[in-house]
Protein backbone atom coordinates (compact mmCIF):
# COMPACT_ATOMS: atom_id res chain seq x y z
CA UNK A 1 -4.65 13.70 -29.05
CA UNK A 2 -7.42 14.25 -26.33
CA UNK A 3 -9.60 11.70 -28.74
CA UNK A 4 -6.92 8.62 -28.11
CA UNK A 5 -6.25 9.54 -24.79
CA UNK A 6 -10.49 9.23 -24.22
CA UNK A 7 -10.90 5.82 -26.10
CA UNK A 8 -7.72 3.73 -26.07
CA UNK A 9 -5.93 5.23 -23.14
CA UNK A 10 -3.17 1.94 -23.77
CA UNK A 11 -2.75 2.83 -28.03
CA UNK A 12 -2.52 6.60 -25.73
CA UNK A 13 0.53 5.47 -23.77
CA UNK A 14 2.09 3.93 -26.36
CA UNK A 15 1.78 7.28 -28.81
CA UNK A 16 3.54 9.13 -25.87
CA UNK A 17 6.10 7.32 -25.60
CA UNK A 18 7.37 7.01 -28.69
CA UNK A 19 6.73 11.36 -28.82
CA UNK A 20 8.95 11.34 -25.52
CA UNK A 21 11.80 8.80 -26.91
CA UNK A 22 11.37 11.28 -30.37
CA UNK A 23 11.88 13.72 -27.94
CA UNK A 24 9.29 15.41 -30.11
CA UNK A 25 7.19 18.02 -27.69
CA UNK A 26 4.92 19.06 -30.29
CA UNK A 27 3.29 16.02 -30.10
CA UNK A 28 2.91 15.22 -25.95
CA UNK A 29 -0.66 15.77 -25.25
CA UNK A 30 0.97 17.57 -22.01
CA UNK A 31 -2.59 17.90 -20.20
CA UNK A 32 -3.14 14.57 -19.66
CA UNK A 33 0.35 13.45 -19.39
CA UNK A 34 0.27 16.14 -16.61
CA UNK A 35 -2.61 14.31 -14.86
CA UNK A 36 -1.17 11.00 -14.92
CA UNK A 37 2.34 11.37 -14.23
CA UNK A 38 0.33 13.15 -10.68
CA UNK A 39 -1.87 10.29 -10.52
CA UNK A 40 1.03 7.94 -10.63
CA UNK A 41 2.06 9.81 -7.25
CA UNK A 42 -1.35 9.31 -5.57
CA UNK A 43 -1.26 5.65 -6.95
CA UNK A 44 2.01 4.84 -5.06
CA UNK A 45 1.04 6.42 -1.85
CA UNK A 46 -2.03 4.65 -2.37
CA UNK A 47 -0.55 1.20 -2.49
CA UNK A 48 1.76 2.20 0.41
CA UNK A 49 -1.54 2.89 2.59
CA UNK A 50 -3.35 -0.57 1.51
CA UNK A 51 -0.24 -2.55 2.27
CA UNK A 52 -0.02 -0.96 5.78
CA UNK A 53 -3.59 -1.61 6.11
CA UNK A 54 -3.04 -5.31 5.29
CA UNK A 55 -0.12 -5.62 7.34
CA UNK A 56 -1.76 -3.81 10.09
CA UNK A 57 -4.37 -6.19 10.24
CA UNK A 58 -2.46 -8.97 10.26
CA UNK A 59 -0.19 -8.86 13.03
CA UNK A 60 -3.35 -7.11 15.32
CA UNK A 61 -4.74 -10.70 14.24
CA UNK A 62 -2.07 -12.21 15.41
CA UNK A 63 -1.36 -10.50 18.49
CA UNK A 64 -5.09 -10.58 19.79
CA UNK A 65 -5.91 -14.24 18.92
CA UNK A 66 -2.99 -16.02 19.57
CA UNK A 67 -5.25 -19.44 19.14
CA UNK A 68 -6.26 -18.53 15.27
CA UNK A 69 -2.66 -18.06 13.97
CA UNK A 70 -2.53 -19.62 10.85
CA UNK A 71 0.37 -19.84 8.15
CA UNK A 72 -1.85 -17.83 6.27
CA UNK A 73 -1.48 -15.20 8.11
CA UNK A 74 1.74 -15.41 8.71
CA UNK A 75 2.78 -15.40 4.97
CA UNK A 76 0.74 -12.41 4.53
CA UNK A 77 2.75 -10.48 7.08
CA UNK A 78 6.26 -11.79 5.74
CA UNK A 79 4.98 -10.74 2.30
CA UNK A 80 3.36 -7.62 2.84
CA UNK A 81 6.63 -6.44 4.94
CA UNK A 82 8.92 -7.73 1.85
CA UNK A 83 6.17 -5.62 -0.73
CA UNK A 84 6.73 -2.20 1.58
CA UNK A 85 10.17 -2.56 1.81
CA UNK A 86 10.64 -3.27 -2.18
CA UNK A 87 8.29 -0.69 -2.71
CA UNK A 88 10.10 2.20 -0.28
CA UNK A 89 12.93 0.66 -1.96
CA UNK A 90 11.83 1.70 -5.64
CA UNK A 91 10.53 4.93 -4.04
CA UNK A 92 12.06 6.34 -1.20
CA UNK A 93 10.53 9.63 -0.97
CA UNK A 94 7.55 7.99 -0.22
CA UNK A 95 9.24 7.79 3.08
CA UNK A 96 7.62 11.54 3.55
CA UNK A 97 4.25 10.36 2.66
CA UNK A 98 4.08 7.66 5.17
CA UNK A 99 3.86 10.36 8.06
CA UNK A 100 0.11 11.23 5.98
CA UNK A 101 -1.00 7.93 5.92
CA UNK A 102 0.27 6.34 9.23
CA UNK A 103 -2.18 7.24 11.38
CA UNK A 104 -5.30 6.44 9.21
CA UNK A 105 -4.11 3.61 7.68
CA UNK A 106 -3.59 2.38 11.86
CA UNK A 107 -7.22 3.10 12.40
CA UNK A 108 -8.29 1.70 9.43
CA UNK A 109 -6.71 -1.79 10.21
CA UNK A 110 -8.04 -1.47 14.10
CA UNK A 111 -11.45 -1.43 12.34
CA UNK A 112 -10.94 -4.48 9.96
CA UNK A 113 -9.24 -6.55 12.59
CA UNK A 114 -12.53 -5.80 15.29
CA UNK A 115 -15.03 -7.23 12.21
CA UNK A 116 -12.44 -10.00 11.33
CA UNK A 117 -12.27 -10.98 15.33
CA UNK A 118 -15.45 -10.39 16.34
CA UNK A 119 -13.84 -8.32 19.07
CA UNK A 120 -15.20 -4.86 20.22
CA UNK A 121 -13.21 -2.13 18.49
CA UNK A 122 -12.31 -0.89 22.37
CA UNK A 123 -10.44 -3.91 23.04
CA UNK A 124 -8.53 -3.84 19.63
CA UNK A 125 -7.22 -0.27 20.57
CA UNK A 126 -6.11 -1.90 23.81
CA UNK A 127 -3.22 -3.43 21.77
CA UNK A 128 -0.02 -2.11 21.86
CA UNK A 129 0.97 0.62 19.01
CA UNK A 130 3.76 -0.40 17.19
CA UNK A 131 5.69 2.04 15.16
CA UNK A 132 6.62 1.68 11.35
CA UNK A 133 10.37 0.17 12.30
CA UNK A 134 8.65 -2.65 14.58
CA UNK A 135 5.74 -2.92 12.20
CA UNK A 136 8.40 -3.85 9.68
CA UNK A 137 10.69 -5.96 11.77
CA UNK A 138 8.19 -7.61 13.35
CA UNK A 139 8.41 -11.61 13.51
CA UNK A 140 6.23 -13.97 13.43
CA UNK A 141 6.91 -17.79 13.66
CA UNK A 142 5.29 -20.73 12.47
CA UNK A 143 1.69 -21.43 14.63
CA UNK A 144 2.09 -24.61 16.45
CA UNK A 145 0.50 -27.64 15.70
């Protein structure tokens, strides 16, 4: 079992599932379908803190250079809001995680937005913090011109 799981971790997959629709648990390789039902857990709160970070980013771009605005970043927003909401949607527990991640995933977008602005990380922390609710109701309209 170990031997399929460490060279076609797919054909792997596939052999489990068919044990678990079998309902057969003689033949679950339950080590490593331990490891990766966990790691399916980090995964999601993973993707929840990279969206925020994204989304973060975005909208302190938006709010600190008012003259850049693009539609580009504007569909990013609308999009990244829509992919957290379907994804707390298919997950809502993750709700708990986000209190974890919040905070560092704020900081890390503070950083990215002072290298994509060219603006001193000082002045992007001079921006006002929005919570998670305004972060996902936030609106944005189309730049002008």
């Amino acid at each position: 079992m170990n031997k399929l799981y460490d060279h076609d971790f797919f054909a792997w997959t596939q052999d489990q599932a068919d044990a678990l629709k079998r309902r057969s648990a003689n033949e679950l390789d339950w080590e490593n379908l331990l490891e990766e039902v966990e790691d399916l857990g980090r995964s999601e709160r993973r993707e929840l803190r990279s969206r925020l970070i994204v989304l973060l980013t975005h909208i302190l771009k938006w709010e600190l250079q008012p003259e850049m605005r693009s539609r580009s970043w504007m569909a990013t927003i609308r999009i990244q809001q829509r992919e957290l909401q379907d994804l707390l949607g298919e997950s809502p527990s993750l709700k708990t995680a986000l209190d974890r991640v919040w905070s560092k995933a704020y900081e890390d977008a503070e950083e990215v937005a002072a290298i994509e602005t060219a603006m001193p990380i000082d002045d992007v922390r001079k921006a006002p913090r929005l919570t998670f609710e305004a972060v996902l109701a936030y609106r944005v309209d189309p730049p002008s011109g």
